[in-house]
N, C-alpha and C. Protein backbone atom coordinates (compact mmCIF):
# COMPACT_ATOMS: atom_id res chain seq x y z
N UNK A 1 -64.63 -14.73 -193.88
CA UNK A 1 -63.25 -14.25 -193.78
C UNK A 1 -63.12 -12.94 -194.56
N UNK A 2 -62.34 -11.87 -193.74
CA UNK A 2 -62.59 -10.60 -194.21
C UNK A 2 -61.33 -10.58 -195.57
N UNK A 3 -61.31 -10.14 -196.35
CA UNK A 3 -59.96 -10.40 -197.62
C UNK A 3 -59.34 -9.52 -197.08
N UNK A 4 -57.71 -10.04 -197.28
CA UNK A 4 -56.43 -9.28 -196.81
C UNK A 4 -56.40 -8.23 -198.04
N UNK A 5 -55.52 -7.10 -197.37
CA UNK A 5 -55.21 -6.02 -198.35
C UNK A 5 -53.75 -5.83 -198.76
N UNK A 6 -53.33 -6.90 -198.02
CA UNK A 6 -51.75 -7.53 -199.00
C UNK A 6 -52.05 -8.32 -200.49
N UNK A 7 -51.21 -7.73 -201.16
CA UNK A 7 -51.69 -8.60 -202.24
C UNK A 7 -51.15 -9.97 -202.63
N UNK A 8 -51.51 -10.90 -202.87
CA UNK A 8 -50.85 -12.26 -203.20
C UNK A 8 -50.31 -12.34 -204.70
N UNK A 9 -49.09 -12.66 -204.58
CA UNK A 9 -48.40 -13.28 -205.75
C UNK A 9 -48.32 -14.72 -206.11
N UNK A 10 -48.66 -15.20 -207.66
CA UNK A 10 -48.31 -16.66 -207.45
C UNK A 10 -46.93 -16.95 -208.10
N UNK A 11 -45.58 -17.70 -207.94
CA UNK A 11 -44.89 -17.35 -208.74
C UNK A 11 -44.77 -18.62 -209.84
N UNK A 12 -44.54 -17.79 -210.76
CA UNK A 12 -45.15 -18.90 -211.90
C UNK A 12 -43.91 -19.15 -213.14
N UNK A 13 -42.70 -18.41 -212.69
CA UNK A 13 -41.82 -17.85 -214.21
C UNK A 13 -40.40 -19.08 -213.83
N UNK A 14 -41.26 -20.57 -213.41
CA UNK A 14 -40.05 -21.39 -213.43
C UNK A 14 -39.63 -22.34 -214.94
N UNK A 15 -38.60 -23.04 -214.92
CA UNK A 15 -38.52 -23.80 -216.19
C UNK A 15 -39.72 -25.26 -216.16
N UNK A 16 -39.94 -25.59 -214.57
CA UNK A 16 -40.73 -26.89 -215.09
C UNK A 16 -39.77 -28.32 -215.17
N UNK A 17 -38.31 -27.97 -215.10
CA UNK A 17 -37.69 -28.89 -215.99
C UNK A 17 -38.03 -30.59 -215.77
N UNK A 18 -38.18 -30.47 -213.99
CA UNK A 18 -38.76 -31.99 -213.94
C UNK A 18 -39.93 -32.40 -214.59
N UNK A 19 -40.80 -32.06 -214.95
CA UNK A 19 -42.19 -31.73 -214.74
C UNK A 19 -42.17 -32.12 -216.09
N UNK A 20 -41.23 -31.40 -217.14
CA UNK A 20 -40.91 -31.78 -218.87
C UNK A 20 -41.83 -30.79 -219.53
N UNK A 21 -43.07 -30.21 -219.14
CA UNK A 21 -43.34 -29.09 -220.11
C UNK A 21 -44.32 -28.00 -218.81
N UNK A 22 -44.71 -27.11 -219.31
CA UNK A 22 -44.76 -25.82 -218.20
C UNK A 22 -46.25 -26.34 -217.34
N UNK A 23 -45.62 -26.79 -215.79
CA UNK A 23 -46.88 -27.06 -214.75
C UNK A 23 -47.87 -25.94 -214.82
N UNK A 24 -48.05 -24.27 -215.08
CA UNK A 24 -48.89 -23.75 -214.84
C UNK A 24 -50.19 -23.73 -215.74
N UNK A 25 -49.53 -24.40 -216.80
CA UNK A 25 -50.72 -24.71 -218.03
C UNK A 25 -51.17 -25.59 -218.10
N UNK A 26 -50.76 -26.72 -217.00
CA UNK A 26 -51.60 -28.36 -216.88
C UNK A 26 -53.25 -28.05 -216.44
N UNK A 27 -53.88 -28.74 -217.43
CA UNK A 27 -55.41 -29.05 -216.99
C UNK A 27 -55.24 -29.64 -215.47
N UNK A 28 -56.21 -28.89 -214.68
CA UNK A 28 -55.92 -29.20 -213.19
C UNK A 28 -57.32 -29.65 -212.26
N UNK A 29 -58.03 -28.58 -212.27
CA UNK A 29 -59.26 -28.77 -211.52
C UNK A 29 -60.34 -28.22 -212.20
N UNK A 30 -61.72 -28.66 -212.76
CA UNK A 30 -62.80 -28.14 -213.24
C UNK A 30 -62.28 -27.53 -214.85
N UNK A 31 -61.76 -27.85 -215.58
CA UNK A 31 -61.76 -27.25 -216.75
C UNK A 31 -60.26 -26.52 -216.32
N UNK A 32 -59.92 -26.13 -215.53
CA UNK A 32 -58.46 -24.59 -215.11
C UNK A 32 -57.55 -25.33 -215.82
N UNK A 33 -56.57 -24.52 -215.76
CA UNK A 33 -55.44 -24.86 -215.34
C UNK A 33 -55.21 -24.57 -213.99
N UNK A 34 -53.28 -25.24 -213.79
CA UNK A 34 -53.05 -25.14 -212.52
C UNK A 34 -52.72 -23.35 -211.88
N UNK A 35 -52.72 -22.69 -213.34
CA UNK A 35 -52.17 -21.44 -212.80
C UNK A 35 -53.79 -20.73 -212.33
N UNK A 36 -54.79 -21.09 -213.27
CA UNK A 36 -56.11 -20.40 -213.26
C UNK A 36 -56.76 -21.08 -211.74
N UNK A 37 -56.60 -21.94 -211.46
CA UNK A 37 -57.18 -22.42 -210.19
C UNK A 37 -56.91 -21.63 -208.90
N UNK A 38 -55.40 -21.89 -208.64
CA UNK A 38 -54.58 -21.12 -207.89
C UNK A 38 -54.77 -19.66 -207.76
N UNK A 39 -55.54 -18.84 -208.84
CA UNK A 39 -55.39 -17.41 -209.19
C UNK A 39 -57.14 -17.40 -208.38
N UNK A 40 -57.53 -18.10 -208.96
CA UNK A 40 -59.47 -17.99 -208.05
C UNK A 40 -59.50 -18.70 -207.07
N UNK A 41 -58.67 -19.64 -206.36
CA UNK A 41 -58.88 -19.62 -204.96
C UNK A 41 -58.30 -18.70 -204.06
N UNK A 42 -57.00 -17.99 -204.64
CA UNK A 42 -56.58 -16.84 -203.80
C UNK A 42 -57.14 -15.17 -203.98
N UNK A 43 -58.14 -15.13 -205.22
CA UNK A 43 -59.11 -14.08 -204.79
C UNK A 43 -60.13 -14.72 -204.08
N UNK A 44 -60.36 -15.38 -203.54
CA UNK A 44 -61.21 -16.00 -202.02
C UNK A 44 -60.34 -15.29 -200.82
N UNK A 45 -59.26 -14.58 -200.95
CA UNK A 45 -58.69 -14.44 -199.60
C UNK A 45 -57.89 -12.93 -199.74
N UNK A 46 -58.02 -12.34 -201.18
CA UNK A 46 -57.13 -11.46 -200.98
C UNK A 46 -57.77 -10.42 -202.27
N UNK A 47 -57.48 -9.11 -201.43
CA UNK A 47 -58.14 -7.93 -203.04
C UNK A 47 -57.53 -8.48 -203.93
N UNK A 48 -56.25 -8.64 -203.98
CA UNK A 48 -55.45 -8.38 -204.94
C UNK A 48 -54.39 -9.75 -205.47
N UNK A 49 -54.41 -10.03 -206.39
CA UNK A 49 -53.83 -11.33 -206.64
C UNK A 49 -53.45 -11.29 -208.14
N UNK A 50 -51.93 -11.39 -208.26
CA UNK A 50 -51.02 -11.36 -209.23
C UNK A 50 -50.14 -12.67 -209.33
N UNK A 51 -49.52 -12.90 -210.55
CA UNK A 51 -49.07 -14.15 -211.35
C UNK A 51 -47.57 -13.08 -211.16
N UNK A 52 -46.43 -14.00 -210.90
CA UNK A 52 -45.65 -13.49 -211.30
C UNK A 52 -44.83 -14.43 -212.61
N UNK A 53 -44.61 -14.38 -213.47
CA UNK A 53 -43.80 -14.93 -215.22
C UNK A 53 -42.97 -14.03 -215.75
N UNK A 54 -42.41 -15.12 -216.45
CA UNK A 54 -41.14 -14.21 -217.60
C UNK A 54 -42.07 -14.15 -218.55
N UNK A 55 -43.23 -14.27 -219.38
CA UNK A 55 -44.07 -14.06 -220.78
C UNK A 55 -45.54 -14.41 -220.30
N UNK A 56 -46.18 -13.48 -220.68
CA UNK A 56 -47.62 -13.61 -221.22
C UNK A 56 -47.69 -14.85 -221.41
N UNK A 57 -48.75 -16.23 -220.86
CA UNK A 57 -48.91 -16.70 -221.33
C UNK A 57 -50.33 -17.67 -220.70
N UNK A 58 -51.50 -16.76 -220.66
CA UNK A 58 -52.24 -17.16 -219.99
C UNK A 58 -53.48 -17.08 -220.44
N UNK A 59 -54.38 -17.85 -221.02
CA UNK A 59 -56.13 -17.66 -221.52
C UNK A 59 -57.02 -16.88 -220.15
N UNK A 60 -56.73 -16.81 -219.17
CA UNK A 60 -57.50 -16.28 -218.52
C UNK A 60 -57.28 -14.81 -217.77
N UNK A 61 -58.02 -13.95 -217.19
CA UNK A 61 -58.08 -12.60 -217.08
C UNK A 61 -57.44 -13.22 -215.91
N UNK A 62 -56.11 -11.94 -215.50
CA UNK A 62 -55.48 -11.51 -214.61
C UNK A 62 -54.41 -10.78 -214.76
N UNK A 63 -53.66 -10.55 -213.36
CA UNK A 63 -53.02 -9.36 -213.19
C UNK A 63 -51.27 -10.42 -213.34
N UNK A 64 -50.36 -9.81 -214.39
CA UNK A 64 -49.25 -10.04 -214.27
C UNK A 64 -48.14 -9.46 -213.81
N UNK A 65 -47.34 -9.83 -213.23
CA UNK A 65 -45.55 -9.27 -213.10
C UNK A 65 -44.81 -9.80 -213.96
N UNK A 66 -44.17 -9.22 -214.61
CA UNK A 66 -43.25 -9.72 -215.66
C UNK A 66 -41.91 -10.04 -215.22
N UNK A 67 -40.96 -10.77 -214.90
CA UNK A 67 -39.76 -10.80 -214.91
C UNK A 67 -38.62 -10.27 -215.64
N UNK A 68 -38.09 -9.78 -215.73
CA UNK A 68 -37.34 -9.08 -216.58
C UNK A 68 -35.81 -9.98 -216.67
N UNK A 69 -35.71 -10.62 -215.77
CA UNK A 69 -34.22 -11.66 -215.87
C UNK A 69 -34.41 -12.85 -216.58
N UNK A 70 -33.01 -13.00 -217.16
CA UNK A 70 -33.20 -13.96 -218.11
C UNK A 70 -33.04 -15.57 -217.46
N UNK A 71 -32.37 -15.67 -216.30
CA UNK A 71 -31.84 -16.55 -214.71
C UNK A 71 -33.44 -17.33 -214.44
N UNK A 72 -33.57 -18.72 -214.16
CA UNK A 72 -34.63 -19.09 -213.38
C UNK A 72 -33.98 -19.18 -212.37
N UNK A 73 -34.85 -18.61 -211.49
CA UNK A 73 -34.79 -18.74 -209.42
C UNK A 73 -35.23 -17.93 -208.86
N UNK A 74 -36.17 -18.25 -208.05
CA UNK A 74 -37.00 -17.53 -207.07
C UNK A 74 -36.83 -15.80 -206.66
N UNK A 75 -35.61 -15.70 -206.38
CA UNK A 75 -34.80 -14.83 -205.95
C UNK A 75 -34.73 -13.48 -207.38
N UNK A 76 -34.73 -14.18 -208.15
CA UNK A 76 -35.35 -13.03 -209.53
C UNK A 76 -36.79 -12.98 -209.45
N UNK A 77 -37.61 -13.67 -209.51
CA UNK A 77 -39.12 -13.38 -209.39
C UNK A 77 -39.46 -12.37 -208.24
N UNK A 78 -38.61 -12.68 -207.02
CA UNK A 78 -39.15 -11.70 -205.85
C UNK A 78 -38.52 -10.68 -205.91
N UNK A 79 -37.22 -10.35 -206.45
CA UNK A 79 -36.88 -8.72 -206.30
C UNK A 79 -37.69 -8.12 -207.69
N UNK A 80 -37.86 -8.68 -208.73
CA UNK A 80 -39.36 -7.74 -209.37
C UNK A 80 -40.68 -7.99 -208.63
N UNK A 81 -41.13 -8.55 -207.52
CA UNK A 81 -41.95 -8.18 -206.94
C UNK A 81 -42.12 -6.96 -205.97
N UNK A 82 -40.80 -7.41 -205.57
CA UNK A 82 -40.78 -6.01 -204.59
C UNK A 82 -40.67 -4.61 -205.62
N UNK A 83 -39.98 -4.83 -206.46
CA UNK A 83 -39.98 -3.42 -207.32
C UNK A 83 -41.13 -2.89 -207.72
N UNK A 84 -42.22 -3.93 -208.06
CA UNK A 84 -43.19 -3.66 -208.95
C UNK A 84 -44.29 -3.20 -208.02
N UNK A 85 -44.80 -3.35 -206.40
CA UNK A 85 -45.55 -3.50 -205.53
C UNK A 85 -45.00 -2.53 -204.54
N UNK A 86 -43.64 -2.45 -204.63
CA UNK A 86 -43.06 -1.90 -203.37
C UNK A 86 -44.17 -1.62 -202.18
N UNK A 87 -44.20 -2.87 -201.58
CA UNK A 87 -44.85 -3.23 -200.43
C UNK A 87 -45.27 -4.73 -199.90
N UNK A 88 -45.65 -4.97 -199.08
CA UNK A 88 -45.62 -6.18 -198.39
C UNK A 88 -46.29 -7.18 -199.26
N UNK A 89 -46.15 -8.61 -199.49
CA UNK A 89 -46.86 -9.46 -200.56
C UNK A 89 -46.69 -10.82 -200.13
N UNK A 90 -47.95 -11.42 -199.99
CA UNK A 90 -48.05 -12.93 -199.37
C UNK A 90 -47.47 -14.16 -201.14
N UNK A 91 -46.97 -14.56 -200.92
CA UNK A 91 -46.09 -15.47 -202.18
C UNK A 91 -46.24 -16.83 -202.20
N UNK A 92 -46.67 -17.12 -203.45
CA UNK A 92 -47.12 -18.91 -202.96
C UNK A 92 -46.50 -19.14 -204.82
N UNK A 93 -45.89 -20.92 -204.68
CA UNK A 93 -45.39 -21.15 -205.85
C UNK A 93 -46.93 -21.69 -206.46
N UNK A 94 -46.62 -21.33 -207.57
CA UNK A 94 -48.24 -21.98 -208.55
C UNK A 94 -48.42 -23.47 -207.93
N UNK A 95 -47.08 -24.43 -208.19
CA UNK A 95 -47.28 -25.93 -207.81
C UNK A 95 -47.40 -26.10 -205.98
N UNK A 96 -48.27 -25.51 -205.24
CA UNK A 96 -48.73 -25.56 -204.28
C UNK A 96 -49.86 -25.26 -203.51
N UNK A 97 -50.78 -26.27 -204.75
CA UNK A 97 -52.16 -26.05 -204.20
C UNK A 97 -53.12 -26.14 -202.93
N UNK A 98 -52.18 -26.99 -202.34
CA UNK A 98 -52.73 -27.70 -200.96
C UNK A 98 -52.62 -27.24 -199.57
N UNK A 99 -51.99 -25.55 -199.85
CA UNK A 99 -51.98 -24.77 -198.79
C UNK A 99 -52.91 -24.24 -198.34
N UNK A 100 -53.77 -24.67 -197.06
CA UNK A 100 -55.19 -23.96 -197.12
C UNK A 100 -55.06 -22.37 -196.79
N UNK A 101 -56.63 -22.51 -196.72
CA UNK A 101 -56.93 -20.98 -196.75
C UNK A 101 -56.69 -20.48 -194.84
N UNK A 102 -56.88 -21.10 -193.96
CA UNK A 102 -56.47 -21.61 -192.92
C UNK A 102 -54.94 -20.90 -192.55
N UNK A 103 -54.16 -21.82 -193.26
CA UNK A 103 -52.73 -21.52 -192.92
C UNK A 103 -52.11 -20.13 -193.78
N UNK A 104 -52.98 -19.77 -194.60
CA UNK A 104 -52.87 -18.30 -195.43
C UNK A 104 -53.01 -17.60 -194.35
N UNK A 105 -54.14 -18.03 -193.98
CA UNK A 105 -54.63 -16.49 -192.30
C UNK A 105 -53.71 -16.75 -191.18
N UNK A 106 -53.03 -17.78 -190.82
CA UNK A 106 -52.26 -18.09 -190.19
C UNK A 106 -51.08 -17.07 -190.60
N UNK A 107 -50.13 -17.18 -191.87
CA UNK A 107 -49.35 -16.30 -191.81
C UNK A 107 -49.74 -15.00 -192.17
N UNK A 108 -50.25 -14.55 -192.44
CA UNK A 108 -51.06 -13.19 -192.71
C UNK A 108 -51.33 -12.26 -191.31
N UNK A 109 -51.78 -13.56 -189.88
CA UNK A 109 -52.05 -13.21 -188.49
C UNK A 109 -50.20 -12.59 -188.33
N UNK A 110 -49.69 -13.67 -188.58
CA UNK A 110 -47.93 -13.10 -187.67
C UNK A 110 -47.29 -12.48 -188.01
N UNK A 111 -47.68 -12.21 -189.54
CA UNK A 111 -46.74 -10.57 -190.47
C UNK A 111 -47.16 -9.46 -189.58
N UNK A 112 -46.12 -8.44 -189.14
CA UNK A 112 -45.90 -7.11 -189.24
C UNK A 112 -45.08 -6.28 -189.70
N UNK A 113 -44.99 -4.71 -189.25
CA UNK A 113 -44.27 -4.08 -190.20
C UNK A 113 -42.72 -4.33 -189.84
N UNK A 114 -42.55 -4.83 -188.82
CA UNK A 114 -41.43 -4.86 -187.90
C UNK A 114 -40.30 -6.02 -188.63
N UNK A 115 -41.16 -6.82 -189.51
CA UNK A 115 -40.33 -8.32 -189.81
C UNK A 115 -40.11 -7.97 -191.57
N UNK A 116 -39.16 -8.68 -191.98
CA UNK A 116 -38.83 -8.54 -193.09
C UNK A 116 -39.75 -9.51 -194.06
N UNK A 117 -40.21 -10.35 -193.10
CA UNK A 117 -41.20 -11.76 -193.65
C UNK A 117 -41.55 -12.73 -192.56
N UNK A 118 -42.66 -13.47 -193.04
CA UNK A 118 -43.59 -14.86 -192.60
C UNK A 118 -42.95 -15.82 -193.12
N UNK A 119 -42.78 -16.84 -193.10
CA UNK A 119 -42.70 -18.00 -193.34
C UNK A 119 -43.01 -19.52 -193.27
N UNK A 120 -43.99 -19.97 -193.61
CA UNK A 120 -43.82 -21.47 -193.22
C UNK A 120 -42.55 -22.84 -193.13
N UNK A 121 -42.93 -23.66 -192.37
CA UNK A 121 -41.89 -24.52 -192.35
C UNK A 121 -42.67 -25.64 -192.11
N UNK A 122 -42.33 -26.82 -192.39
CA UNK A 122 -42.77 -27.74 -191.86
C UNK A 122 -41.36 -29.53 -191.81
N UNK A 123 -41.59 -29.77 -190.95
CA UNK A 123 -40.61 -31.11 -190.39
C UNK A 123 -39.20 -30.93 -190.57
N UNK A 124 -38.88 -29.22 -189.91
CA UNK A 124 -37.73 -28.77 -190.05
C UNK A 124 -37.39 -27.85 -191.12
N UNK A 125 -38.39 -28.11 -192.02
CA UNK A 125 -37.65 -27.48 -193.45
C UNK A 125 -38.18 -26.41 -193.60
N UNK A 126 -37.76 -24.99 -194.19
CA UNK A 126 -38.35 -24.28 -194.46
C UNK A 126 -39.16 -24.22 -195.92
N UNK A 127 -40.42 -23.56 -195.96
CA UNK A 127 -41.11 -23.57 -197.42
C UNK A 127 -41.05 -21.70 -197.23
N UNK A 128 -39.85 -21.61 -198.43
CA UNK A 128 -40.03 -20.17 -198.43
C UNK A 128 -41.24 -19.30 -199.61
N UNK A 129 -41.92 -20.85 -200.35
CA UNK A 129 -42.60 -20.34 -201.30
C UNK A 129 -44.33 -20.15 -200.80
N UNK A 130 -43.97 -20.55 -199.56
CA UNK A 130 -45.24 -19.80 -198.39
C UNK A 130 -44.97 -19.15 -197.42
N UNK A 131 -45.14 -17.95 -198.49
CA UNK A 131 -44.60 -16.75 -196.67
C UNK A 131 -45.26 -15.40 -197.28
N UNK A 132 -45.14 -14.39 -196.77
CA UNK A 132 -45.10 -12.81 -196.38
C UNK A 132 -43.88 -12.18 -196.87
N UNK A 133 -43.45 -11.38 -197.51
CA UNK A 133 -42.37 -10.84 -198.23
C UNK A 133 -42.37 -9.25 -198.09
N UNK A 134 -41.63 -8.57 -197.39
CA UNK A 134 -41.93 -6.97 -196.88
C UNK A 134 -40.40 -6.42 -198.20
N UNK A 135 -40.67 -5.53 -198.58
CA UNK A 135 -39.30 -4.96 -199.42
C UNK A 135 -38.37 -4.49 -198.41
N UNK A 136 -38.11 -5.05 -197.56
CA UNK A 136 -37.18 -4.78 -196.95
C UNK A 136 -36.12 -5.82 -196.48
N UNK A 137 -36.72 -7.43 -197.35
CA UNK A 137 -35.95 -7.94 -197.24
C UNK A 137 -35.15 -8.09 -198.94
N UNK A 138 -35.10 -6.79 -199.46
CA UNK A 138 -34.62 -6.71 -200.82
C UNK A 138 -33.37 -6.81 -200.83
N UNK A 139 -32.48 -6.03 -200.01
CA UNK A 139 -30.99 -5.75 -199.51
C UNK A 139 -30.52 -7.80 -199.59
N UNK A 140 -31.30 -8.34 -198.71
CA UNK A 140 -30.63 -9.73 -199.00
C UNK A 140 -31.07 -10.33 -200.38
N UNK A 141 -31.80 -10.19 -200.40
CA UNK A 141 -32.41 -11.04 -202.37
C UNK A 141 -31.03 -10.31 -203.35
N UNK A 142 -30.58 -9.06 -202.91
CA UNK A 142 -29.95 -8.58 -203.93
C UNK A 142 -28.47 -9.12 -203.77
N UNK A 143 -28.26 -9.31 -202.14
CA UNK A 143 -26.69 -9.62 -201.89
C UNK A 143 -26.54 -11.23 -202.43
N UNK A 144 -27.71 -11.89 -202.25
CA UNK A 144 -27.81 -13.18 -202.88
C UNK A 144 -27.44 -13.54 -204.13
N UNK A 145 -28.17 -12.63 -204.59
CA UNK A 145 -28.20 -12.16 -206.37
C UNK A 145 -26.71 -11.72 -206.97
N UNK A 146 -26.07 -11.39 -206.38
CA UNK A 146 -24.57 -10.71 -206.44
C UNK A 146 -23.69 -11.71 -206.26
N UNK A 147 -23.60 -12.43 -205.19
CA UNK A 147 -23.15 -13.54 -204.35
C UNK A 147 -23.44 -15.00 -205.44
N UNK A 148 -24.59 -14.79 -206.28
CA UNK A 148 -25.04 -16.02 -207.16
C UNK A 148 -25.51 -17.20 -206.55
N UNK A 149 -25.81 -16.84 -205.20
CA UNK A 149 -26.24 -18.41 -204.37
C UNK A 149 -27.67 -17.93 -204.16
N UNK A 150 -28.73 -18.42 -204.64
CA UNK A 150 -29.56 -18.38 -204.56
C UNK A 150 -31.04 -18.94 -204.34
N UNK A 151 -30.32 -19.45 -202.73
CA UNK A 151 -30.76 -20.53 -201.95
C UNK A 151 -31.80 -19.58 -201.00
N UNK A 152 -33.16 -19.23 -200.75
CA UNK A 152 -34.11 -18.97 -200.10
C UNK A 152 -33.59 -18.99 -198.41
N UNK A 153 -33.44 -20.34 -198.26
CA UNK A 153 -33.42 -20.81 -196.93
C UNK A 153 -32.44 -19.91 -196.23
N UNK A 154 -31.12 -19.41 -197.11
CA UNK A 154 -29.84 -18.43 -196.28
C UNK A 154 -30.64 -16.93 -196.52
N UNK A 155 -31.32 -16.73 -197.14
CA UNK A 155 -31.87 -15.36 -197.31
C UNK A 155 -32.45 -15.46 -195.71
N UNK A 156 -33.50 -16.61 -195.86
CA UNK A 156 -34.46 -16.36 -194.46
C UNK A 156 -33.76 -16.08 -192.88
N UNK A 157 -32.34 -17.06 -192.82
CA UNK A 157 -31.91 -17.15 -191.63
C UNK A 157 -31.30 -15.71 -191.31
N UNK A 158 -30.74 -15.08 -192.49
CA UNK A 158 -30.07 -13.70 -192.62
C UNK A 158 -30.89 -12.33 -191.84
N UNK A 159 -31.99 -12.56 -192.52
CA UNK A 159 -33.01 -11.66 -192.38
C UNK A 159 -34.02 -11.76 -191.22
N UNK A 160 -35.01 -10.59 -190.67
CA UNK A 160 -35.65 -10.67 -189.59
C UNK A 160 -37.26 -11.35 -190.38
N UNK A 161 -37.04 -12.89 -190.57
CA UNK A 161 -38.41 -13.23 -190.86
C UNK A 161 -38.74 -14.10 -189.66
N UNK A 162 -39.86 -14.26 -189.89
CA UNK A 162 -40.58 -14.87 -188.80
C UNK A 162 -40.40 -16.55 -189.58
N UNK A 163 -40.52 -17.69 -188.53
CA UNK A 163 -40.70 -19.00 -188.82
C UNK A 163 -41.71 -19.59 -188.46
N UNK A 164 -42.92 -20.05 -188.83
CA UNK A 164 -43.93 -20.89 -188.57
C UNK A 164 -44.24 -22.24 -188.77
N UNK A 165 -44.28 -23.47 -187.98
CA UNK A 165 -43.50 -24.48 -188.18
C UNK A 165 -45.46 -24.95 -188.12
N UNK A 166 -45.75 -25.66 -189.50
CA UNK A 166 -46.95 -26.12 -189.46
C UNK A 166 -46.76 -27.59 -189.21
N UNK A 167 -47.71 -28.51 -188.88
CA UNK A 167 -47.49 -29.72 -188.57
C UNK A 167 -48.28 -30.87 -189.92
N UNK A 168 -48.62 -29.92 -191.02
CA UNK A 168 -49.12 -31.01 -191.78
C UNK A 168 -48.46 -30.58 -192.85
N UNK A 169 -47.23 -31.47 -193.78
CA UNK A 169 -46.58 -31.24 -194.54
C UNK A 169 -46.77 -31.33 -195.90
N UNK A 170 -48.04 -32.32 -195.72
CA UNK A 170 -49.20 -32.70 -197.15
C UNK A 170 -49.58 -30.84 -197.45
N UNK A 171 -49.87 -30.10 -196.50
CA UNK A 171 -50.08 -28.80 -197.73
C UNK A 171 -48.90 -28.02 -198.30
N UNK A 172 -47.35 -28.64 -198.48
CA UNK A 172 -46.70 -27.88 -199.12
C UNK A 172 -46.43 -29.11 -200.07
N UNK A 173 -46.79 -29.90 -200.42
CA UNK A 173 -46.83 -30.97 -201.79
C UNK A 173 -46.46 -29.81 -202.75
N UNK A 174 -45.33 -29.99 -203.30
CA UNK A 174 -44.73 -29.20 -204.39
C UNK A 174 -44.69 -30.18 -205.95
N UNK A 175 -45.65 -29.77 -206.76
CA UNK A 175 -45.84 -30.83 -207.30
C UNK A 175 -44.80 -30.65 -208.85
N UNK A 176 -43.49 -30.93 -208.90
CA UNK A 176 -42.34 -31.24 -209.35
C UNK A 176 -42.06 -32.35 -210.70
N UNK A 177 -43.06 -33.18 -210.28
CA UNK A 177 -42.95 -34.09 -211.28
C UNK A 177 -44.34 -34.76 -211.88
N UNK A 178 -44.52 -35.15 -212.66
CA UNK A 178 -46.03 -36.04 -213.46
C UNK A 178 -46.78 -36.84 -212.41
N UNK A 179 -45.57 -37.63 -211.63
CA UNK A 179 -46.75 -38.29 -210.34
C UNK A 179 -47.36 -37.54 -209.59
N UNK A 180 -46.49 -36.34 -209.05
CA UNK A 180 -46.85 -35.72 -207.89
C UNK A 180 -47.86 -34.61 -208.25
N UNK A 181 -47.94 -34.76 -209.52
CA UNK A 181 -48.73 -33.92 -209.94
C UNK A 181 -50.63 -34.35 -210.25
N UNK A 182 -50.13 -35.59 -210.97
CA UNK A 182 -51.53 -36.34 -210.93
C UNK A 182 -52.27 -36.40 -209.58
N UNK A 183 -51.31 -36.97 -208.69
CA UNK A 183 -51.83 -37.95 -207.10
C UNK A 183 -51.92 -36.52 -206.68
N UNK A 184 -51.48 -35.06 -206.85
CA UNK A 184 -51.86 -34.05 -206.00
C UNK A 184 -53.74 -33.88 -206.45
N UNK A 185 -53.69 -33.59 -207.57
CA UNK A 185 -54.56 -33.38 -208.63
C UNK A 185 -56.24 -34.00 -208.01
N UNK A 186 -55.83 -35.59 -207.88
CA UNK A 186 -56.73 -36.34 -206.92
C UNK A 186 -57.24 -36.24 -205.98
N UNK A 187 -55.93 -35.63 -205.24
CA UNK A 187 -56.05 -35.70 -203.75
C UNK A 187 -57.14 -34.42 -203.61
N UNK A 188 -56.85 -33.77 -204.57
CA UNK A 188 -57.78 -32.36 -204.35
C UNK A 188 -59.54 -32.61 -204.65
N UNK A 189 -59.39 -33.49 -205.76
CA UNK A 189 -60.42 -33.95 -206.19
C UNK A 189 -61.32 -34.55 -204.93
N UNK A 190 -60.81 -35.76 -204.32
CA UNK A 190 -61.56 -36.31 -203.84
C UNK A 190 -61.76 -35.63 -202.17
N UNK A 191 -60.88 -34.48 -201.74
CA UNK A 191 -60.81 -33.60 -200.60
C UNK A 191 -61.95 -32.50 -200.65
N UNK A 192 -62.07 -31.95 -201.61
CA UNK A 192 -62.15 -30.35 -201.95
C UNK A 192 -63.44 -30.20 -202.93
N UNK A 193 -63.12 -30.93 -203.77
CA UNK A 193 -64.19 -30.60 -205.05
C UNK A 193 -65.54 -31.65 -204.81
């Protein structure tokens, strides 16, 4: 697989709150953490691969975006992406390991310059924390941001993104809480490793 020249973001600058202390620093696979895992399987697919956080807080070499808002929600992490890149950027939340490399090239195939974004979905729902992100869907992140509703899913319908409706919902396991985090953890184990 030839590596994309979009660069991938992971976004990483959430509170955790279910979770009770920060998922990107959980021991995960082979010695990693969950943020360090996530960061070396997506240089398997892409030049360029950045963490997006509100603080430094990482033992291993990589490339950061800093957040500059003091607000947790998505919708702040991606308009400093677009500022910082100003240009197109494939976006995956750290707690979503189980997105293959597969369905990466999948949305990577249906981005153009024409769409504001990619998106996955699966059993109706949209996963906006797997998609394609062009700065041109900044105008809505910002009216969102203004507006204070800062719900993904009304950004997407607003805007010219594309929808890709995958049929296996096991790879957007968002792992939210201590179970879903262990039994993801496993599942990788006994799949993958």
């Amino acid at each position: 697989m030839v590596k994309s020249s979009i660069p991938a973001v992971i976004l990483a600058g959430g509170k955790s709150s279910r979770m009770g202390e920060d998922k990107s620093l959980l021991p995960f696979i082979d010695g990693k953490t969950l943020a360090q895992y996530q960061y070396e399987r997506l240089l398997e697919i892409f030049d360029e691969v950045y963490i997006s956080t509100k603080e430094e807080k990482f033992s291993f070499t990589k490339n950061l975006i800093l957040e500059d808002a003091q607000e947790f929600a998505p919708t702040y992490g991606i308009l400093q992406i677009i500022n910082t890149l100003k240009r197109p950027f494939f976006l995956i939340g750290v707690d979503v390991p189980l997105f293959s490399k597969e369905s990466i090239k999948t949305l990577l195939d249906a981005y153009h310059k024409d769409l504001d974004g990619v998106v996955g979905s699966s059993q109706g729902r949209f996963e906006p924390l797997c998609g394609i992100y062009s700065p041109t869907i900044k105008e809505y992140i910002l009216e969102s941001i203004e507006s204070n509703c800062h719900r993904l899913g009304k950004i997407i319908k607003r805007a010219n993104v594309e929808v890709i409706d995958f049929k296996n919902s096991e790879e957007f396991i968002n792992m939210n809480t201590p179970d879903l985090f262990y039994e993801t953890k496993k599942l990788i184990e006994e799949k993958y490793v």
